[in-house]
PDB file of N, CA and C in Angstrom:
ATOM      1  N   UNK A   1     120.734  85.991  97.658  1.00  0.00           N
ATOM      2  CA  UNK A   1     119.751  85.703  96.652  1.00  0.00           C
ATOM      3  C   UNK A   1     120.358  84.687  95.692  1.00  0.00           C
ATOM      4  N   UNK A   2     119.689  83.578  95.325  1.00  0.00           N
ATOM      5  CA  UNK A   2     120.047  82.349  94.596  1.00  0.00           C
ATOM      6  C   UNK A   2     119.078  82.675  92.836  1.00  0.00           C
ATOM      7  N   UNK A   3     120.283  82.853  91.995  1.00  0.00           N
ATOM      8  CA  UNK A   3     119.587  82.462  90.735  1.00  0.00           C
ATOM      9  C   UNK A   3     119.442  81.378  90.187  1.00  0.00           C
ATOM     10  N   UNK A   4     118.099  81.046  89.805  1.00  0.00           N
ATOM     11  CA  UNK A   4     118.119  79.576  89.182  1.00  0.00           C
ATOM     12  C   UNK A   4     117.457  79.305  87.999  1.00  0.00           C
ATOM     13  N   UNK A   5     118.010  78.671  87.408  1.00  0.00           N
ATOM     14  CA  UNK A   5     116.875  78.541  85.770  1.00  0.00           C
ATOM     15  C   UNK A   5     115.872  77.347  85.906  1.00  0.00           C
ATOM     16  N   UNK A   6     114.848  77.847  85.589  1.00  0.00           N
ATOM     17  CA  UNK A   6     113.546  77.061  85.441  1.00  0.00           C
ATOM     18  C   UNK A   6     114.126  75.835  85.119  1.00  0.00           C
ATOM     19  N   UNK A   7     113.058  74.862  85.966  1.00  0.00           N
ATOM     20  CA  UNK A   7     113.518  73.447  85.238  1.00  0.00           C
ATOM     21  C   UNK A   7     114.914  72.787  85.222  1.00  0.00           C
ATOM     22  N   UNK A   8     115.590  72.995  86.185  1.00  0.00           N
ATOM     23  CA  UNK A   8     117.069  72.996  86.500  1.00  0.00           C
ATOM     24  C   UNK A   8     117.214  71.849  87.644  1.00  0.00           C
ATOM     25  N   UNK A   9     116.078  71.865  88.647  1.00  0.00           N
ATOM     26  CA  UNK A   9     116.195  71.422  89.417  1.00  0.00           C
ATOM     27  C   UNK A   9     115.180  69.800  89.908  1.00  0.00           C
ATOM     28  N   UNK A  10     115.468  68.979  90.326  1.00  0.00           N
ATOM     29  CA  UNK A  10     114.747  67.487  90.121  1.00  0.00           C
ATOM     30  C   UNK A  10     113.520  67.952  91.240  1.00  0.00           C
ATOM     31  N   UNK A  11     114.099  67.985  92.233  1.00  0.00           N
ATOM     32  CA  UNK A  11     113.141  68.041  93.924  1.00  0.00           C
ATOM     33  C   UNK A  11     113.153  69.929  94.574  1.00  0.00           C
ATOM     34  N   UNK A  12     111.973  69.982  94.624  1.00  0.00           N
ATOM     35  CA  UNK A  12     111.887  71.343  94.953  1.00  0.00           C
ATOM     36  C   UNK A  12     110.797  71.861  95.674  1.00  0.00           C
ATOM     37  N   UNK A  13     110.310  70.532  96.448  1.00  0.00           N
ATOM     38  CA  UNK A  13     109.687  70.431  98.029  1.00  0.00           C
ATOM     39  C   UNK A  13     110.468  71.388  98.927  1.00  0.00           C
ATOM     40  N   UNK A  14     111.631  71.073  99.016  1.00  0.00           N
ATOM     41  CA  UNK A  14     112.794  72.336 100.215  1.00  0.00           C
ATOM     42  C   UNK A  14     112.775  73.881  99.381  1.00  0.00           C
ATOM     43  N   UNK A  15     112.454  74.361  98.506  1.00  0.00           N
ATOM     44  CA  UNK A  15     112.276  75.768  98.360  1.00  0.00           C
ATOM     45  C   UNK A  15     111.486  76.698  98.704  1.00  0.00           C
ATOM     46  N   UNK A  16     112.124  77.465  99.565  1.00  0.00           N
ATOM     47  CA  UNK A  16     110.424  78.322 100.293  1.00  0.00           C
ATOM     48  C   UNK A  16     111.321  80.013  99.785  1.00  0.00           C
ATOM     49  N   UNK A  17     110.369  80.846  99.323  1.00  0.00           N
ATOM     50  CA  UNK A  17     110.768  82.201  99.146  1.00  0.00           C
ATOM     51  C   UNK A  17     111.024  82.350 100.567  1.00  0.00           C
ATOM     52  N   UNK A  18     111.963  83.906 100.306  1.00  0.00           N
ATOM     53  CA  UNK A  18     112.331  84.204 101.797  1.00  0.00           C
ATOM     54  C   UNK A  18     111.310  85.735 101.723  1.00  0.00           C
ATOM     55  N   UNK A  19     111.890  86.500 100.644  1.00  0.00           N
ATOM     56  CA  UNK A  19     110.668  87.536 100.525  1.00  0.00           C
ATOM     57  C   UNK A  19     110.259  87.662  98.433  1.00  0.00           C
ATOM     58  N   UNK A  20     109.316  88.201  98.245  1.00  0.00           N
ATOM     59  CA  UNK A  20     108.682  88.408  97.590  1.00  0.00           C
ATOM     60  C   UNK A  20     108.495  90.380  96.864  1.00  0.00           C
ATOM     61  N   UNK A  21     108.908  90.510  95.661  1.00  0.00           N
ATOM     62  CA  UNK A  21     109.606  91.850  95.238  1.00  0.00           C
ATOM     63  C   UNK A  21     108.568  92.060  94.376  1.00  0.00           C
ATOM     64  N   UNK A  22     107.812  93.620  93.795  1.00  0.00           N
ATOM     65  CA  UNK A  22     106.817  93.686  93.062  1.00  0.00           C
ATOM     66  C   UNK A  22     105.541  93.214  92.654  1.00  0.00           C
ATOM     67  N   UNK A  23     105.111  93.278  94.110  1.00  0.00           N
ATOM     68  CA  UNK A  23     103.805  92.159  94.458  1.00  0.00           C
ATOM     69  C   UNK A  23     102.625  93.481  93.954  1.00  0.00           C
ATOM     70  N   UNK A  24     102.873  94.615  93.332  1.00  0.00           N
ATOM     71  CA  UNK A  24     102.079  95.171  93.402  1.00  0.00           C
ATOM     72  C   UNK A  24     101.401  95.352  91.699  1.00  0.00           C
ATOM     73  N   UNK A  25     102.418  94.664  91.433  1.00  0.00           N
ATOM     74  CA  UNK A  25     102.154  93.680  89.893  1.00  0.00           C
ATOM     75  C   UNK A  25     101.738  92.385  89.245  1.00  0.00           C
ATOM     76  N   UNK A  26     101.591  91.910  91.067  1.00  0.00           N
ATOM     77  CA  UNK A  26     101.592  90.425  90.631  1.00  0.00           C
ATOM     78  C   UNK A  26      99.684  90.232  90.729  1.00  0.00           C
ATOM     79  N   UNK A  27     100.043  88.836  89.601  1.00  0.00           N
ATOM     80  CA  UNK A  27      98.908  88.708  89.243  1.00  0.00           C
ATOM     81  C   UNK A  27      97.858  88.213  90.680  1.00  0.00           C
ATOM     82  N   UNK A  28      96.437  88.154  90.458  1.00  0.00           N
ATOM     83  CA  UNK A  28      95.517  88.290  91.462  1.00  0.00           C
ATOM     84  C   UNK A  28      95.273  86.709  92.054  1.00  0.00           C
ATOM     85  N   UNK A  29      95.919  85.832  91.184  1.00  0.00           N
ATOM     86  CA  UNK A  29      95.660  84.352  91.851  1.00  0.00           C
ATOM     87  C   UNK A  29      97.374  83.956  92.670  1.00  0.00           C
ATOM     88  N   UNK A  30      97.988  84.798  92.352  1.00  0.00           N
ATOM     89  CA  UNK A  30      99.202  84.587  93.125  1.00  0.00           C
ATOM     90  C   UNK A  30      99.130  84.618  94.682  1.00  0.00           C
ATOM     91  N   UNK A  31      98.945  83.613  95.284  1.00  0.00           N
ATOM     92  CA  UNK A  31      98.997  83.681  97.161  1.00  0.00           C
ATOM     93  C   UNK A  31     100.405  83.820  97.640  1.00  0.00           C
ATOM     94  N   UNK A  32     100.728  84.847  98.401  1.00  0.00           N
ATOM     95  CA  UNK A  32     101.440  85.362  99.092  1.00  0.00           C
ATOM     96  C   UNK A  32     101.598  85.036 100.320  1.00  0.00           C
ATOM     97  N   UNK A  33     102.342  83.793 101.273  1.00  0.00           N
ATOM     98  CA  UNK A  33     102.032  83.520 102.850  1.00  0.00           C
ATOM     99  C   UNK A  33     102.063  84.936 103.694  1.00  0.00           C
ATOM    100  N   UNK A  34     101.088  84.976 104.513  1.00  0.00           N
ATOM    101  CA  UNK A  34     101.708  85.987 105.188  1.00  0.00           C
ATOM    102  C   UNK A  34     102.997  86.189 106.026  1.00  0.00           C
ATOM    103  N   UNK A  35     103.592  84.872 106.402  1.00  0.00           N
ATOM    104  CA  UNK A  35     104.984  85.044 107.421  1.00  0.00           C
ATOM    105  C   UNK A  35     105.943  85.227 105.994  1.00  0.00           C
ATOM    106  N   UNK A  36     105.787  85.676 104.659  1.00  0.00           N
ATOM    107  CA  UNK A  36     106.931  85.930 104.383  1.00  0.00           C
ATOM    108  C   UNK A  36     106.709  87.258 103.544  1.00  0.00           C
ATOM    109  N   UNK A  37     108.143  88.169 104.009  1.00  0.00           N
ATOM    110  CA  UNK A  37     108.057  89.259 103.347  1.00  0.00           C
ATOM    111  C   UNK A  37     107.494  89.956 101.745  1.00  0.00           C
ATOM    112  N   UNK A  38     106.817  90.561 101.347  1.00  0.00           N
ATOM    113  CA  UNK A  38     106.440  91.191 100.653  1.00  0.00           C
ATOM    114  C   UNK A  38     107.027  92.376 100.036  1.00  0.00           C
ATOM    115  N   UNK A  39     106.779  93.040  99.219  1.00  0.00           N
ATOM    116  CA  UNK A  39     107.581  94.773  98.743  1.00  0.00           C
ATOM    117  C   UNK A  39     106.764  95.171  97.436  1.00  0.00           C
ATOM    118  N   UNK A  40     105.387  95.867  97.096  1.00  0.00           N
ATOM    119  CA  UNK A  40     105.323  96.445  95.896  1.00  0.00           C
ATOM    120  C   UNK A  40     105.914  96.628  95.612  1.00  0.00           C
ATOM    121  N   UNK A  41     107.323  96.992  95.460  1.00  0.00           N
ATOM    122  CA  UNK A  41     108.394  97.863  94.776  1.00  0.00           C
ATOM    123  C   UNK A  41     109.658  97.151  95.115  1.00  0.00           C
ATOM    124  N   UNK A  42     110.670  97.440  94.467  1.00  0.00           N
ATOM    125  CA  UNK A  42     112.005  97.430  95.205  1.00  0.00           C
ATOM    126  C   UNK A  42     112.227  98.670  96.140  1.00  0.00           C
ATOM    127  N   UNK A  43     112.462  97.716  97.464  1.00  0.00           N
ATOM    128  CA  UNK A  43     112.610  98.537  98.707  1.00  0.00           C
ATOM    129  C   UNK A  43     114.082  99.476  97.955  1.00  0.00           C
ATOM    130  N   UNK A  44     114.012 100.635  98.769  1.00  0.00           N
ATOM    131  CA  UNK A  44     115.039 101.582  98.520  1.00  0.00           C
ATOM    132  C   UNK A  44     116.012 100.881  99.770  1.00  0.00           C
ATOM    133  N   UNK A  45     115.970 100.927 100.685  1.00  0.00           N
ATOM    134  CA  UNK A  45     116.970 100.187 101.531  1.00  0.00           C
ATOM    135  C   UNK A  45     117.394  98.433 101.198  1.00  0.00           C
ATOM    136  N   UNK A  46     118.300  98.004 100.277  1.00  0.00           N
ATOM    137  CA  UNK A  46     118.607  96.745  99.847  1.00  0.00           C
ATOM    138  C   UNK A  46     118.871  96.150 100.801  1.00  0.00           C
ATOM    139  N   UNK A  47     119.579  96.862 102.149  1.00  0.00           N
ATOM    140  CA  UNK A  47     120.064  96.269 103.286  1.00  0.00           C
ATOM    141  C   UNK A  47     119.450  95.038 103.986  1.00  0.00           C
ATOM    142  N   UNK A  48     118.343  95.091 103.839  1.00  0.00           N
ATOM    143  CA  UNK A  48     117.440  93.822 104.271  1.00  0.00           C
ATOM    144  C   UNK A  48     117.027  92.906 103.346  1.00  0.00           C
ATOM    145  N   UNK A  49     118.497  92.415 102.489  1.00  0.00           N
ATOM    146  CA  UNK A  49     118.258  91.078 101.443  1.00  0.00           C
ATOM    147  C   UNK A  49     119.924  90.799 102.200  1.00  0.00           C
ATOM    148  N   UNK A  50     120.624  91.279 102.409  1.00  0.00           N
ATOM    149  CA  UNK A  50     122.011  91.010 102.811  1.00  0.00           C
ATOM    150  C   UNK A  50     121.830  90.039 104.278  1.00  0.00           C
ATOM    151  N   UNK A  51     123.063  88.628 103.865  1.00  0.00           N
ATOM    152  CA  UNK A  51     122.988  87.698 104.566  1.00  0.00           C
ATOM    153  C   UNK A  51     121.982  86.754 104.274  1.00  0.00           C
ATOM    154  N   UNK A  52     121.021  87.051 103.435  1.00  0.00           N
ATOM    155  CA  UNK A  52     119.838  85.936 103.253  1.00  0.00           C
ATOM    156  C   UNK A  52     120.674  85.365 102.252  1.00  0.00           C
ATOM    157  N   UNK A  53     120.149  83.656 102.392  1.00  0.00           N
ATOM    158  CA  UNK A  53     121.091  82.792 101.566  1.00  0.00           C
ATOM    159  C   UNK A  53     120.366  81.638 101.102  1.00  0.00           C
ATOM    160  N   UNK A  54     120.222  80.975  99.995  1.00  0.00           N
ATOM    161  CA  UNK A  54     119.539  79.828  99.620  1.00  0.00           C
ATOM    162  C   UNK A  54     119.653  78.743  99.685  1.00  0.00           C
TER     163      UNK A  54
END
């Protein structure tokens, strides 16, 4: 997982989420692709963010 501060970055065409955390909060105009992961919640198993890299 890559932290980044808003506005930090010039070109940001190459940024694609890998998954998506507390979607069950997120607001109703927010589109979600379907090929990428989702989670109302923080998953209880973290194991499936390990190795993902930005």
């Amino acid at each position: 997982m890559i932290s980044q501060k808003p506005g930090t970055m010039d070109e940001t065409a190459w940024v694609r989420p890998e998954f998506h955390v507390y979607t069950r909060s997120a607001q109703r105009w927010i589109v979600i692709p379907k090929e990428t992961a989702a989670f109302e919640t923080m998953p209880a198993d973290l194991s499936i963010f390990a190795g993902k890299k930005g």
